[in-house]
N, C-alpha and C. Protein backbone atom coordinates (compact mmCIF):
# COMPACT_ATOMS: atom_id res chain seq x y z
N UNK A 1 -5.73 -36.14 -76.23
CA UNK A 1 -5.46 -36.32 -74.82
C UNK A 1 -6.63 -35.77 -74.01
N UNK A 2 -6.69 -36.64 -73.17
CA UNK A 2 -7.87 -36.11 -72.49
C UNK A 2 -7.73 -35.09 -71.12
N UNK A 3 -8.98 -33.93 -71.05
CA UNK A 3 -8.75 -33.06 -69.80
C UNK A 3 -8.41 -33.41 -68.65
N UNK A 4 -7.47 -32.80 -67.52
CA UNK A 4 -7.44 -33.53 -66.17
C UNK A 4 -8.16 -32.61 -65.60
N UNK A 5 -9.06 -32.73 -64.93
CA UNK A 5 -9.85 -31.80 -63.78
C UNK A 5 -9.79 -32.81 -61.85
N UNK A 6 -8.95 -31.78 -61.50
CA UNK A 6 -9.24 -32.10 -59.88
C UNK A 6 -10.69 -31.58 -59.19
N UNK A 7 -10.73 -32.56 -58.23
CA UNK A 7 -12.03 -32.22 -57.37
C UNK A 7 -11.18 -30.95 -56.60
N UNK A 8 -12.30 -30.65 -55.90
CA UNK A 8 -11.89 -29.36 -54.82
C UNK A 8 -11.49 -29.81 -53.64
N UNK A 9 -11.70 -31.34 -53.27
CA UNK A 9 -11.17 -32.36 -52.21
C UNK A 9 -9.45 -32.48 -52.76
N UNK A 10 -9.20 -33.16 -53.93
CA UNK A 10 -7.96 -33.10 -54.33
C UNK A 10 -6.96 -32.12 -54.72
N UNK A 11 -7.59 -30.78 -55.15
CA UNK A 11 -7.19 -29.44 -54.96
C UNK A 11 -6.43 -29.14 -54.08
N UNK A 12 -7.61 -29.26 -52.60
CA UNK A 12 -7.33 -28.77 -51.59
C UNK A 12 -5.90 -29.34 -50.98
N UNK A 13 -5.98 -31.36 -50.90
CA UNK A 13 -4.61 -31.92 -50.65
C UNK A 13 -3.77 -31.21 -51.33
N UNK A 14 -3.89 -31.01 -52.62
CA UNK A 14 -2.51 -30.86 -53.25
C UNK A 14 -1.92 -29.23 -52.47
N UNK A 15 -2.57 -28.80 -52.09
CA UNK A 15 -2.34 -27.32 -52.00
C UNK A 15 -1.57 -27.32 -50.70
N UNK A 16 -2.26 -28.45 -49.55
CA UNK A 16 -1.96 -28.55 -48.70
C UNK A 16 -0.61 -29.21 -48.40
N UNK A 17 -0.38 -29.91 -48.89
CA UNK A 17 0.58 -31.10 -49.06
C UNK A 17 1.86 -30.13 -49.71
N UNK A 18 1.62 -29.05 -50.57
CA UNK A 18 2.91 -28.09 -51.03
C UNK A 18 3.12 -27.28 -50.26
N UNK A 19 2.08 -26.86 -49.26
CA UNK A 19 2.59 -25.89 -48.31
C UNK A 19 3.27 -26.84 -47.39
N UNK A 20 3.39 -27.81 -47.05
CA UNK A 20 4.04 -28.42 -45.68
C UNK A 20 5.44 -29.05 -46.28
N UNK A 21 5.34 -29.26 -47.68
CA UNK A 21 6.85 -29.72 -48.44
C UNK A 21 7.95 -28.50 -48.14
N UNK A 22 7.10 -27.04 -48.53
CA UNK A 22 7.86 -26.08 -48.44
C UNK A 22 8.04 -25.58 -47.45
N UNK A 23 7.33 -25.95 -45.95
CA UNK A 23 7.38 -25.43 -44.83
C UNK A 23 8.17 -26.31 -43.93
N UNK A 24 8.09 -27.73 -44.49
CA UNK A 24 9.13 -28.88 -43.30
C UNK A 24 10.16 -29.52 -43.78
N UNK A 25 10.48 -28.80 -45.10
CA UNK A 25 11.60 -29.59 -45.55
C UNK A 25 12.46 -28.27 -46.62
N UNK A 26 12.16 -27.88 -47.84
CA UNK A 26 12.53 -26.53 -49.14
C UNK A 26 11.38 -26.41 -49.98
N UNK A 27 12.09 -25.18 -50.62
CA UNK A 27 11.42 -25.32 -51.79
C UNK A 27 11.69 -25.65 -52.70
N UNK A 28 13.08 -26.62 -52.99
CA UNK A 28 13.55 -27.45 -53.66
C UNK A 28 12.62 -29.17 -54.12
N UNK A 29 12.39 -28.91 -52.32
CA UNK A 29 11.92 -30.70 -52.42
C UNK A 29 10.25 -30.32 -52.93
N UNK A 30 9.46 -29.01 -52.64
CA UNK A 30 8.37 -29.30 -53.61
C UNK A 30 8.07 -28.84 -54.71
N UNK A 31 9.00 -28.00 -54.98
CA UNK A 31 9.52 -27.90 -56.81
C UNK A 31 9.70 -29.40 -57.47
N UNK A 32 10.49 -29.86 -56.21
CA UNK A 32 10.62 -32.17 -57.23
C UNK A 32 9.03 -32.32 -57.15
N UNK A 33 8.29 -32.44 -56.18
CA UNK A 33 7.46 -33.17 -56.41
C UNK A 33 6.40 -32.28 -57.22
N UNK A 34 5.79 -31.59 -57.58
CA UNK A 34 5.39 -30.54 -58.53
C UNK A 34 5.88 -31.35 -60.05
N UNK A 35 7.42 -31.50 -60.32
CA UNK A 35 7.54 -31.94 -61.54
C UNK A 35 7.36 -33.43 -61.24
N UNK A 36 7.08 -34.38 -60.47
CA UNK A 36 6.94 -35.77 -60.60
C UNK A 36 5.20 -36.05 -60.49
N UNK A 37 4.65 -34.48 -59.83
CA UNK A 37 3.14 -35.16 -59.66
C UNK A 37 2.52 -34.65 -61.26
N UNK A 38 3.30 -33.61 -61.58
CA UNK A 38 2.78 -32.74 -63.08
C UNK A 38 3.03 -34.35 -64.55
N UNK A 39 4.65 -34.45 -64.14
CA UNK A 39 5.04 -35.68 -64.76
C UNK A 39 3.47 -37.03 -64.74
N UNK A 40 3.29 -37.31 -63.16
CA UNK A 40 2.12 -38.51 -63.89
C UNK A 40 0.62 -38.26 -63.59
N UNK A 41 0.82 -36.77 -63.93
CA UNK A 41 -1.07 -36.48 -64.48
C UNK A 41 -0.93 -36.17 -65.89
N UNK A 42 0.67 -36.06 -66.74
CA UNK A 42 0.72 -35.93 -67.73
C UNK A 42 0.46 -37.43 -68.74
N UNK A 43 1.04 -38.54 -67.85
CA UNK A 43 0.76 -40.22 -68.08
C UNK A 43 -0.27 -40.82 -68.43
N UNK A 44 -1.41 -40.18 -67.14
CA UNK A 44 -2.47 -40.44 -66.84
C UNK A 44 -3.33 -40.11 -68.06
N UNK A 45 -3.22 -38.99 -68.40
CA UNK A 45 -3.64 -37.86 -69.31
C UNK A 45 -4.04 -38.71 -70.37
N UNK A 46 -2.50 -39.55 -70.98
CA UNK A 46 -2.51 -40.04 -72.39
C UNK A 46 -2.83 -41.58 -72.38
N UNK A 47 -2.58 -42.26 -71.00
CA UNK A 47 -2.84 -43.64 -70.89
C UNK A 47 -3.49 -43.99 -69.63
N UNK A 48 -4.71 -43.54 -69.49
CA UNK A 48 -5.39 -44.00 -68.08
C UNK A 48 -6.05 -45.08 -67.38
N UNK A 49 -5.59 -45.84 -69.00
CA UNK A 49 -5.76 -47.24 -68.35
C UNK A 49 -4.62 -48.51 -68.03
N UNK A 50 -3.18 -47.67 -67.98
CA UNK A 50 -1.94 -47.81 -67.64
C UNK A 50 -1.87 -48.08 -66.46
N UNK A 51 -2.28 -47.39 -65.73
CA UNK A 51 -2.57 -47.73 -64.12
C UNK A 51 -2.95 -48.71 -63.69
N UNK A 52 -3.00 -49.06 -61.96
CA UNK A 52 -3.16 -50.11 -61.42
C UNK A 52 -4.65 -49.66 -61.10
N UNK A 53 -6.21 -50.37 -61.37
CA UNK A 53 -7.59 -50.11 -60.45
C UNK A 53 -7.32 -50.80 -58.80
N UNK A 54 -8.19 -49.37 -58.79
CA UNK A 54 -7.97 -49.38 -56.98
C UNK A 54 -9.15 -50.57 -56.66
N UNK A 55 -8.34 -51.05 -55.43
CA UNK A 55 -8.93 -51.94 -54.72
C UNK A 55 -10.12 -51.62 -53.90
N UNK A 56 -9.96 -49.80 -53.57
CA UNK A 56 -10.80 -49.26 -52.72
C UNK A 56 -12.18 -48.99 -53.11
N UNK A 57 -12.42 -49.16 -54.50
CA UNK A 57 -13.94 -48.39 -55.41
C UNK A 57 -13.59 -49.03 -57.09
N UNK A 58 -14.79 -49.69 -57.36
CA UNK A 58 -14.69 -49.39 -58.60
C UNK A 58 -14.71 -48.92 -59.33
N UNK A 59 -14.21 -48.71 -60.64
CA UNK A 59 -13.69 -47.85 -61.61
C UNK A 59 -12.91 -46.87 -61.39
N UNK A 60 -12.59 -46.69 -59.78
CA UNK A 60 -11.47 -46.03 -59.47
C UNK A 60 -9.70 -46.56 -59.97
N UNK A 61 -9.23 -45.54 -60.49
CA UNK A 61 -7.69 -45.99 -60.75
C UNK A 61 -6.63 -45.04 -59.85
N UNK A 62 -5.54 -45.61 -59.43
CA UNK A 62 -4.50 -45.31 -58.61
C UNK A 62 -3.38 -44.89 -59.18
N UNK A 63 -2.69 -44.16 -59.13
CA UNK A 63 -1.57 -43.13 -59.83
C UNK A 63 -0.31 -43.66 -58.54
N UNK A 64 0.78 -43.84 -58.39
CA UNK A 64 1.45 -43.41 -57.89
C UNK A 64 2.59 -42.46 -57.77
N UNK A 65 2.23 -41.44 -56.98
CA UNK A 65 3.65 -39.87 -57.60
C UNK A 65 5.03 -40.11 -57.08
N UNK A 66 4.92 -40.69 -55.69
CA UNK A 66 5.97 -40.91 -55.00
C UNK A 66 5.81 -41.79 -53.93
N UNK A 67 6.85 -42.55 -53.20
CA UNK A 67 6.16 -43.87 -52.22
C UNK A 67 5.26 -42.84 -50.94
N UNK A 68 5.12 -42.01 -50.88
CA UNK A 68 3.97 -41.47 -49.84
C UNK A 68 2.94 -40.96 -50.67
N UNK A 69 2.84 -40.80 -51.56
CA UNK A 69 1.83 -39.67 -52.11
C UNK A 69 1.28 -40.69 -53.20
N UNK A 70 -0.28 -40.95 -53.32
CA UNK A 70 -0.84 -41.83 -54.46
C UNK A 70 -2.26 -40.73 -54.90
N UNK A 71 -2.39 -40.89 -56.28
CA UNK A 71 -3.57 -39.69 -56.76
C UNK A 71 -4.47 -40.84 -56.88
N UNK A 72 -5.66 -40.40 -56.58
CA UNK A 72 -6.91 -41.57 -57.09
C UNK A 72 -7.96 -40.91 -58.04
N UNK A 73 -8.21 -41.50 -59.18
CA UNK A 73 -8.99 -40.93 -60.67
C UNK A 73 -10.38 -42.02 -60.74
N UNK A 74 -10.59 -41.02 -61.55
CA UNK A 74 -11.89 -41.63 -62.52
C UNK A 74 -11.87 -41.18 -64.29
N UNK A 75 -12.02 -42.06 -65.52
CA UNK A 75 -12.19 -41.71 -66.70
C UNK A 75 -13.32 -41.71 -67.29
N UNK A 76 -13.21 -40.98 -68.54
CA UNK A 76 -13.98 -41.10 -69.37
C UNK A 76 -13.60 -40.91 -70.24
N UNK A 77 -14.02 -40.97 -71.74
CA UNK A 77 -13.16 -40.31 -73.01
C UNK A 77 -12.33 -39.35 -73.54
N UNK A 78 -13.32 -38.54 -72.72
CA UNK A 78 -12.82 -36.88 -72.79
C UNK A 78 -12.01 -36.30 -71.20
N UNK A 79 -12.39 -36.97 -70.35
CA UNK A 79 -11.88 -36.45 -69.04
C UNK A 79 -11.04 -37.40 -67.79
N UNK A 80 -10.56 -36.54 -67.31
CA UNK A 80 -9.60 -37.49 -66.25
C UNK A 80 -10.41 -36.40 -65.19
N UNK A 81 -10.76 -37.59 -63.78
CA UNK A 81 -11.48 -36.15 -62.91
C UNK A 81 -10.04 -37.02 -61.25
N UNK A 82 -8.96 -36.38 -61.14
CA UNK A 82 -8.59 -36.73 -59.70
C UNK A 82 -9.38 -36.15 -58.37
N UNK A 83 -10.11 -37.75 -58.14
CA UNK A 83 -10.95 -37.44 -57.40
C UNK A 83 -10.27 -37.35 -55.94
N UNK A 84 -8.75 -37.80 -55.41
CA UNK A 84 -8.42 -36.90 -54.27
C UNK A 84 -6.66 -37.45 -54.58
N UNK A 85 -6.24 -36.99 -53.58
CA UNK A 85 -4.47 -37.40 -53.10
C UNK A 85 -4.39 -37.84 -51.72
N UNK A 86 -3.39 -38.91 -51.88
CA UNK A 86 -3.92 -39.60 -50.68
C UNK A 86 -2.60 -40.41 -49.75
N UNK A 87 -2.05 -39.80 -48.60
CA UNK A 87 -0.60 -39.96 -48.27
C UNK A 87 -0.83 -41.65 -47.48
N UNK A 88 -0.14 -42.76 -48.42
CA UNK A 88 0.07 -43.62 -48.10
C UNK A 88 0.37 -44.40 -46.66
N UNK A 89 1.25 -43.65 -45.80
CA UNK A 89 1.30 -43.78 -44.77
C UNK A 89 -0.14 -43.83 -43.80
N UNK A 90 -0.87 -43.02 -44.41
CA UNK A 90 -2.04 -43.04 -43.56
C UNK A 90 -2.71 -44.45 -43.40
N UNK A 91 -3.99 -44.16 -42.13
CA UNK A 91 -4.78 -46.01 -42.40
C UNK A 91 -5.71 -46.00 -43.50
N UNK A 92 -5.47 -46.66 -44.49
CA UNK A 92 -6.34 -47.25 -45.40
C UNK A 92 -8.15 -47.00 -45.30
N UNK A 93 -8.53 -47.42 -44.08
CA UNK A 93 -9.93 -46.82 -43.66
C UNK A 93 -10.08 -45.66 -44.21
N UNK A 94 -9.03 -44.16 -44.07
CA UNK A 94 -9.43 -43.21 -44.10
C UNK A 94 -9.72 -42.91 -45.81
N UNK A 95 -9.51 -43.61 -46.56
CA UNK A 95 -9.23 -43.70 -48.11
C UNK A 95 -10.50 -44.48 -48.57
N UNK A 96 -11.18 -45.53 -47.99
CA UNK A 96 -12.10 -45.84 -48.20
C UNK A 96 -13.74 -45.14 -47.96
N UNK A 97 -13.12 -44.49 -46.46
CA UNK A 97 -14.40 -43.63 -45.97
C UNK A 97 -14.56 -42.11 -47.07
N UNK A 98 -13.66 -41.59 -47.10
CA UNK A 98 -13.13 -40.63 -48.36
C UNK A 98 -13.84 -40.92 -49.39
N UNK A 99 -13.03 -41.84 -50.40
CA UNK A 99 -13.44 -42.27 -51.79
C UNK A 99 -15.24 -42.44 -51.68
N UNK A 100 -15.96 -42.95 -50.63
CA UNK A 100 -17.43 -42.91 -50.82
C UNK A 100 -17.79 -41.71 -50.50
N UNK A 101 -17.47 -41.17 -49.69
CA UNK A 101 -18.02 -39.58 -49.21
C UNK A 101 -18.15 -38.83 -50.82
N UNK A 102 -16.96 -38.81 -51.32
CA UNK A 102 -16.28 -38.04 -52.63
C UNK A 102 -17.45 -38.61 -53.93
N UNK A 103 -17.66 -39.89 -53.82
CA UNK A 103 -18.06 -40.54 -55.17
C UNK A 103 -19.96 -40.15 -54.96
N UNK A 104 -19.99 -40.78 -53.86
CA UNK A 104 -21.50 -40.30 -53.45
C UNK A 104 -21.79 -39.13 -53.68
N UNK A 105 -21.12 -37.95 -53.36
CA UNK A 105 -21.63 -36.74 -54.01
C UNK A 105 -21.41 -36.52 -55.43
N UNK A 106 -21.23 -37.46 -56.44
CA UNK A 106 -20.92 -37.41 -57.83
C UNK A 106 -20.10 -35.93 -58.08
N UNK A 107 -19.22 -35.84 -57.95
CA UNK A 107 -18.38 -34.67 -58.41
C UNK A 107 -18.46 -34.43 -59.66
């Protein structure tokens, strides 16, 4: 199985995104999502080419954790790198301008 390593861009969402689960709703509801986002980086892990490729970048692939929350990756043999998290609701632009900012600096 191969390593998952987050960027420090996708880090940061995730970190962010658990403090506001636990601050605008329990700590029930981000204990769920914790085991549904742990659940498909564990997926990802073993089948990363299971996924749907993003429309937004090539060789980018799209995870979905929950209908707001989508992880976006990159593979290789040995590694899974989630290069960010990315709340669906948002405009699409902001996911495209992102994903090049992120990829351009080769993480």
């Amino acid at each position: 199985m191969r390593t998952v390593i987050l960027s420090k861009r996708a880090a940061w969402k995730l970190e962010k995104l658990l403090s506001y689960l636990e601050t605008a709703w329990s700590e029930k509801v981000r204990l769920n999502f914790i085991d549904k986002f742990d659940k498909s980086v564990k997926f990802v892990a073993q089948y990363p080419e299971a996924t749907e490729k993003s429309a937004v970048k090539a060789g980018l692939h799209r995870c979905v954790v929950t209908k707001q929350t989508t992880f976006y990756y990159l593979f290789n043999e040995t590694k899974i790198q989630i290069v960010t998290i990315f709340d669906t609701r948002m405009d699409p632009a902001r996911l495209i301008e992102e994903t090049n900012i992120i990829l351009n600096r080769r993480i």
